[in-house]
Each structure stands twice: as C-alpha cells, then as structure tokens.
Protein backbone atom coordinates (compact mmCIF):
# COMPACT_ATOMS: atom_id res chain seq x y z
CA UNK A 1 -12.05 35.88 4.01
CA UNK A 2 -9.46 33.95 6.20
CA UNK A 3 -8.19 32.00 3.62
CA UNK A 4 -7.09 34.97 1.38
CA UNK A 5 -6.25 36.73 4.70
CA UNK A 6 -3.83 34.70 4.74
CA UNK A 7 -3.82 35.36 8.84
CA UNK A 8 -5.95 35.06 12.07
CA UNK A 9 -8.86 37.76 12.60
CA UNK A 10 -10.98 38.22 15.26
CA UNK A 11 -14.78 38.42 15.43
CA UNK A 12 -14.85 41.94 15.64
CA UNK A 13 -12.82 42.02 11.81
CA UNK A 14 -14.58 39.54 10.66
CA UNK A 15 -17.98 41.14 11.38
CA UNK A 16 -16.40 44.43 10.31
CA UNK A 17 -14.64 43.05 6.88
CA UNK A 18 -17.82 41.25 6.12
CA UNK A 19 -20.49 43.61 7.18
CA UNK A 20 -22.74 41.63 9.46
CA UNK A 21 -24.15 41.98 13.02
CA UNK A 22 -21.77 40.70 16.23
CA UNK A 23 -24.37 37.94 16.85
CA UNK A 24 -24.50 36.46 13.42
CA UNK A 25 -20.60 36.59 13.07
CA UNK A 26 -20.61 34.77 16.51
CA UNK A 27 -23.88 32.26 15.28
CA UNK A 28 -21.65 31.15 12.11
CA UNK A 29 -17.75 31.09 13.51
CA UNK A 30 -19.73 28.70 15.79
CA UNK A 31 -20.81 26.44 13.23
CA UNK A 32 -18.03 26.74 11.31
CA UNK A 33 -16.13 25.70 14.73
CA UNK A 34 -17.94 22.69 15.04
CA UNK A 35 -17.70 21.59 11.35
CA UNK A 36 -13.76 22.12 11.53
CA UNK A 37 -13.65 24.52 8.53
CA UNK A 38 -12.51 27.39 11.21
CA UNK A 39 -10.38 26.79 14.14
CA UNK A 40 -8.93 28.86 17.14
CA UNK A 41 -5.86 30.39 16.52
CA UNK A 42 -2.77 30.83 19.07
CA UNK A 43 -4.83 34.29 20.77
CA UNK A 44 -8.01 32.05 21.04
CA UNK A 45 -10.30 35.07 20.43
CA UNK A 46 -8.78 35.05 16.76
CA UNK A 47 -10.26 32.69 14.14
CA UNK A 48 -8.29 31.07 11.96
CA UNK A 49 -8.58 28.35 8.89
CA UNK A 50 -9.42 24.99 10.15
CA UNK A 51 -8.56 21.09 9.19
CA UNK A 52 -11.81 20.33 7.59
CA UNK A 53 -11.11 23.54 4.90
CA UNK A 54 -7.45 22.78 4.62
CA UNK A 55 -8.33 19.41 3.57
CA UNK A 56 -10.77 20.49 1.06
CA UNK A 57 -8.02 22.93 -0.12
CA UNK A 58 -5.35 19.64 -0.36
CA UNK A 59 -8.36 17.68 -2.52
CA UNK A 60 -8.50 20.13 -4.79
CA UNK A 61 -4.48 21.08 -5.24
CA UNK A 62 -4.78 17.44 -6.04
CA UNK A 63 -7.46 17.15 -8.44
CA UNK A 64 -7.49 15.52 -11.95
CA UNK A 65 -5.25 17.62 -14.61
CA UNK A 66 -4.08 20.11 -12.63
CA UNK A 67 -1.98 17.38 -10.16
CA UNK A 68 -0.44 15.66 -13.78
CA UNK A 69 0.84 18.75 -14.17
CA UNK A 70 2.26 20.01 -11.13
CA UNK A 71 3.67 16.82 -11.05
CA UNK A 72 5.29 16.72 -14.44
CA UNK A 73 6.82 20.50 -13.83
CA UNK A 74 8.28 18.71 -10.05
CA UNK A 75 9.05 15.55 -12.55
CA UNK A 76 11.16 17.45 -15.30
CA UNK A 77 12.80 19.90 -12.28
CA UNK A 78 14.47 16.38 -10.86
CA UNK A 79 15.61 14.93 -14.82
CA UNK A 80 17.41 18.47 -14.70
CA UNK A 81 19.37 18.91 -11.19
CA UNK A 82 19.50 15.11 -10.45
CA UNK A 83 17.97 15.07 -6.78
CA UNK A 84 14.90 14.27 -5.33
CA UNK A 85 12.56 16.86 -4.97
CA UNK A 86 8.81 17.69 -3.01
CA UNK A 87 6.02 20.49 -3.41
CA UNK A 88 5.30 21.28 0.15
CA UNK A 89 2.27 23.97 1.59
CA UNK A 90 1.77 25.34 5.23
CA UNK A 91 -0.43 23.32 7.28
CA UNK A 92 -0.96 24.63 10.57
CA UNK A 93 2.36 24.82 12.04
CA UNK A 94 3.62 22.13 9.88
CA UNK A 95 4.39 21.49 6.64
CA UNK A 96 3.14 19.16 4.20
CA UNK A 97 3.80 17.02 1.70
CA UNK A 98 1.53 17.70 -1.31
CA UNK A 99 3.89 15.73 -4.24
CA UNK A 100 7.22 14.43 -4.67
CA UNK A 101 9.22 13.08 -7.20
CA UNK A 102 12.51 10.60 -6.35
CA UNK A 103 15.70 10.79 -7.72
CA UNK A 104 16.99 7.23 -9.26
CA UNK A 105 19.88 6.93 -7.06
CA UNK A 106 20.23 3.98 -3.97
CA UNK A 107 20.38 6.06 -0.98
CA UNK A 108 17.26 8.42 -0.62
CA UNK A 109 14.79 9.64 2.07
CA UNK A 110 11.44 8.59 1.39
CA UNK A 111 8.51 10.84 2.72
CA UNK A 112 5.03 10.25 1.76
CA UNK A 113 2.81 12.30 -0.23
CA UNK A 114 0.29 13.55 2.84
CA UNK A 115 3.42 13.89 5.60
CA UNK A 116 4.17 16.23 7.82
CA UNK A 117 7.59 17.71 8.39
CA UNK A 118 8.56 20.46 11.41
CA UNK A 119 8.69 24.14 10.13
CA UNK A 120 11.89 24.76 12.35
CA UNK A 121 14.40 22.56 11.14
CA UNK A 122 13.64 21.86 6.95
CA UNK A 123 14.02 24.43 4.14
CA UNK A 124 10.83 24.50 3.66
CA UNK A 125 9.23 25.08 6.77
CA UNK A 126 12.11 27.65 7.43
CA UNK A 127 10.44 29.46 4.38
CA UNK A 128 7.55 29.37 5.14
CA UNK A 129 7.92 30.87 8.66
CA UNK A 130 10.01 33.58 7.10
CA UNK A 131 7.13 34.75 4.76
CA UNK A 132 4.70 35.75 7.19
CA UNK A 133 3.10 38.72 8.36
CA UNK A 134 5.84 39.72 11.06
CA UNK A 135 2.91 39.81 13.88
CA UNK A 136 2.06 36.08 13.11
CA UNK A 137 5.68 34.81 12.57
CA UNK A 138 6.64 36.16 16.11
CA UNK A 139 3.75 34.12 17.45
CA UNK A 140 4.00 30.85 15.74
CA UNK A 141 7.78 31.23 16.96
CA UNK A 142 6.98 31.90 20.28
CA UNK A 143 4.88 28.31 20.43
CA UNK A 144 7.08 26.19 18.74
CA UNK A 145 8.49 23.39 20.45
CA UNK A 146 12.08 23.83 18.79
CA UNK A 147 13.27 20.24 18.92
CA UNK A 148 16.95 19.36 18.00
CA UNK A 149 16.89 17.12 15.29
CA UNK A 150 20.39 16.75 14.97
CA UNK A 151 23.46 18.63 15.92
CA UNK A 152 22.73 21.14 13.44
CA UNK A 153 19.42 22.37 14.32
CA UNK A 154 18.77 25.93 15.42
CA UNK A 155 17.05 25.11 18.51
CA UNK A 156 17.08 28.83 19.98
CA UNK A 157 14.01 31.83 18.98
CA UNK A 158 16.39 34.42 18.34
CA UNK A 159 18.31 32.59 15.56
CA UNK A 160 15.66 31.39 13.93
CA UNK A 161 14.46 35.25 13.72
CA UNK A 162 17.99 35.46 12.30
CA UNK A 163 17.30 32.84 10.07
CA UNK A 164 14.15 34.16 8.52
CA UNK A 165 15.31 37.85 7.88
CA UNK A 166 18.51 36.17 5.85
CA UNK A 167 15.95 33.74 4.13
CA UNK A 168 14.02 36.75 2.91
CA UNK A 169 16.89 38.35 1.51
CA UNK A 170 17.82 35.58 -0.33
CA UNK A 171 14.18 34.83 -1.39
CA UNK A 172 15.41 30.77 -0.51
CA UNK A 173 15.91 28.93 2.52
CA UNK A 174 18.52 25.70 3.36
CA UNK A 175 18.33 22.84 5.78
CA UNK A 176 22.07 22.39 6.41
CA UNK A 177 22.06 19.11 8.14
CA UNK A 178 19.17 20.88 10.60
CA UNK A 179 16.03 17.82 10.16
CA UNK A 180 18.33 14.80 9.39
CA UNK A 181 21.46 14.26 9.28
CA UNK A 182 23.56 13.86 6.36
CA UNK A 183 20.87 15.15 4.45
CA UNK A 184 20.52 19.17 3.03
CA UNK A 185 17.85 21.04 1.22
CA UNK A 186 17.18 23.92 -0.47
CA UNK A 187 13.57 25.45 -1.06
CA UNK A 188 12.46 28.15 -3.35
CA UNK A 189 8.59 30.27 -2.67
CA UNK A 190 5.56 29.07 -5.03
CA UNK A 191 3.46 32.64 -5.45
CA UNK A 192 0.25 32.81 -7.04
CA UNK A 193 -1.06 35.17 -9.48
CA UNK A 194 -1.20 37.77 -6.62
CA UNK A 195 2.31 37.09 -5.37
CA UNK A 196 1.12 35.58 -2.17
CA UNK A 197 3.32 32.34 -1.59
CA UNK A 198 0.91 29.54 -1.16
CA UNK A 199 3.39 26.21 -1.48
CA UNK A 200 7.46 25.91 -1.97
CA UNK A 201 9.70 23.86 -3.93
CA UNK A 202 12.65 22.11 -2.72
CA UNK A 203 14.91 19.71 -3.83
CA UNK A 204 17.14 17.34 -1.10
CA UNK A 205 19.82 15.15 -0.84
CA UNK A 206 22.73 13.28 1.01
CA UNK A 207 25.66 15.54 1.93
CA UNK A 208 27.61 12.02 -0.21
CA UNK A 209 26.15 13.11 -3.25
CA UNK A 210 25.71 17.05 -3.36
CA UNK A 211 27.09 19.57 -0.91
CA UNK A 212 24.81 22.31 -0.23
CA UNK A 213 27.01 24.75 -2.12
CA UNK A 214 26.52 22.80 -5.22
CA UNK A 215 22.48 22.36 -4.44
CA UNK A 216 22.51 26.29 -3.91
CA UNK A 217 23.94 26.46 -7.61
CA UNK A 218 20.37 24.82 -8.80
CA UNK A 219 18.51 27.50 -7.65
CA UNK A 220 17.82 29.28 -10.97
CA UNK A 221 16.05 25.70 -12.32
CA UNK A 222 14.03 25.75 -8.93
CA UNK A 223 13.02 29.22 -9.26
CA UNK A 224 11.98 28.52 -12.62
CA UNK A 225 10.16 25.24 -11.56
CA UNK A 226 8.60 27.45 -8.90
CA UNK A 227 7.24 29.95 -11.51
CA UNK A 228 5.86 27.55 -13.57
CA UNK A 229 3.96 25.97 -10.75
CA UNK A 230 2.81 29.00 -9.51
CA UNK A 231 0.91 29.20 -12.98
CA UNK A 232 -1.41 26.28 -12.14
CA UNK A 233 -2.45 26.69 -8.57
C-alpha cells in the first residue's frame, strides 16, 4: 500500500485503506518497524517505506534480463548524444545510482553504481523533488540541509520551490554548475505503465565539452530513452 502510495500514511489510513482493526495495524507497522521494511516518516506518526524494502526493490530493478536491458537502452542513449549518462531512483531523501554508462572521453566524473547524490543540487534529485505530491515536497524541503556545493547552488527554500514549479513545466530538470563544478546535467522522468515516475534519466558532462544549452538540445533522445525504459520497470 505505501509503496504504490507513493507517500507517507498514518495508522489510521492504513487501517482504513486496508480494512483491519487499530490494534492489528499497530501489531504489524511494529514488526514491519523492526524488520526495516517500514520506517517513520518526517511527521513520525506517518509510516513510510523503509531501507530493508527499498533494497529489495533495488535487487530486483537489478535482476537478470531486465538490468541487460535497461542497461543497453542507457548504453545506446550515450553512442547517440556522446556524454555520460546514469538511471537514478528516489531513495529516501537522496538519490541513487541504479546504472550508468561512461562516455569514452579523458575527463569524466565517476560515480558508482549504488551512490548516493543530494536531491537539492543535481538534475535529478531536482526532479525528483519537483514530482511530488505538493504536501510531501513542502516537507522534504523544509528538512533539507541545503548545502552549497559550489557557487551555483540554490541554497535558499523559496528558490528551490521556484525551481520545481519551472521543472514541471518543462517536464526536465538541469544542474547548472549546482553539485560540482564545471560539470552540468540534464534529467528527463522514467514513468511506469501508470504514469507514476519511479526513476529518471540524465546525461552529464564538463561545461569544456558541452554547454548546457547544447545538452538541453538532447532532450528528445533522453525522453525517448526514458520511454523505452519506462517499458521494462
């Protein structure tokens, strides 16, 4: 239920939604608690999905054919625009790196499959903030520590509220120097077969090499990367 919620409930909705007593919602958010497949959420009398379940969740995105294939859509998307490029999900208030595929060139940013990057300050975080459910966005924002990465990072609530209503105009989001410097992004939504977005798609690279005009102008190949991922989650 919290997984396709897509959002924190509270006992009462989750007794309500799933038709059972107060005291046996209570008896299993308890034991979910303690295995880690439910945590507390900002509110702590709101339930929301835990570590243990979002690791199960990263196994299987990973799994067997499925991963070859992600990985050859994220593979063929870099031959085409000529820049690195990573398929990133929401993890808590972070983002994380689920694949990535490096461009051939000398200079490059190297980020592990399994890292975590800030939401705040990377195209894909920015997205990802922007996306949801107004109630939880203005929550997560009000928590964040907003670091300043670099000169460039918006480091202030109310532009990053800016930020997110332009980003879902645009249906894309840009790191303009924000996470490191000398380094922009672009990132495009991964929906599902519901139109939910569930990962992104974003491709990176030093300001030497591509300006972030010219990485804006690869957006149609990203959306259409984007689509055709969206077909195998």
């Amino acid at each position: 239920m919290l997984a396709h919620e897509g959002r924190a409930l509270s006992l009462a909705e989750l007794g309500v939604r799933l038709g059972l007593p107060k005291a046996s919602a209570h008896r299993l958010c308890g034991q979910l608690l303690e295995s880690g497949h439910l945590a507390r959420d900002v509110d702590a009398r709101s339930y929301t999905v835990g570590p243990t379940l979002r690791r199960l969740a990263l196994d299987t995105l990973n799994h067997g054919l499925l991963r070859g294939l992600r990985h050859e859509v994220l593979a063929a998307l870099v031959m085409q625009v000529g820049e690195t490029c990573n398929f990133t999900t929401l993890d808590g208030a972070q983002v994380l790196y689920l694949d990535r595929v490096e461009a051939q060139w000398p200079l490059r940013l190297t980020l592990d499959v399994g890292s975590h990057v800030p939401l705040h300050c990377t195209a894909s975080g920015k997205l990802f903030l922007a996306r949801m459910p107004a109630a939880e966005r203005e929550a997560l924002i009000r928590e964040l520590t907003l670091t300043r990465m670099t000169r460039h990072t918006i480091a202030s609530a109310k532009a990053l509220r800016a930020e997110c209503e332009a980003i879902v105009k645009s249906d894309h989001s840009c790191d303009r120097e924000e996470f490191i410097a000398g380094l922009i992004a672009v990132a495009v939504p991964v929906r599902d077969a519901q139109g939910q977005v569930r990962a992104a798609i974003a491709l990176h690279a030093p300001v030497a090499r591509m300006s972030l005009a010219e990485a804006e102008r690869q957006l149609p190949a990203l959306h259409e990367a984007a689509a055709r991922m969206g077909r195998l989650l």
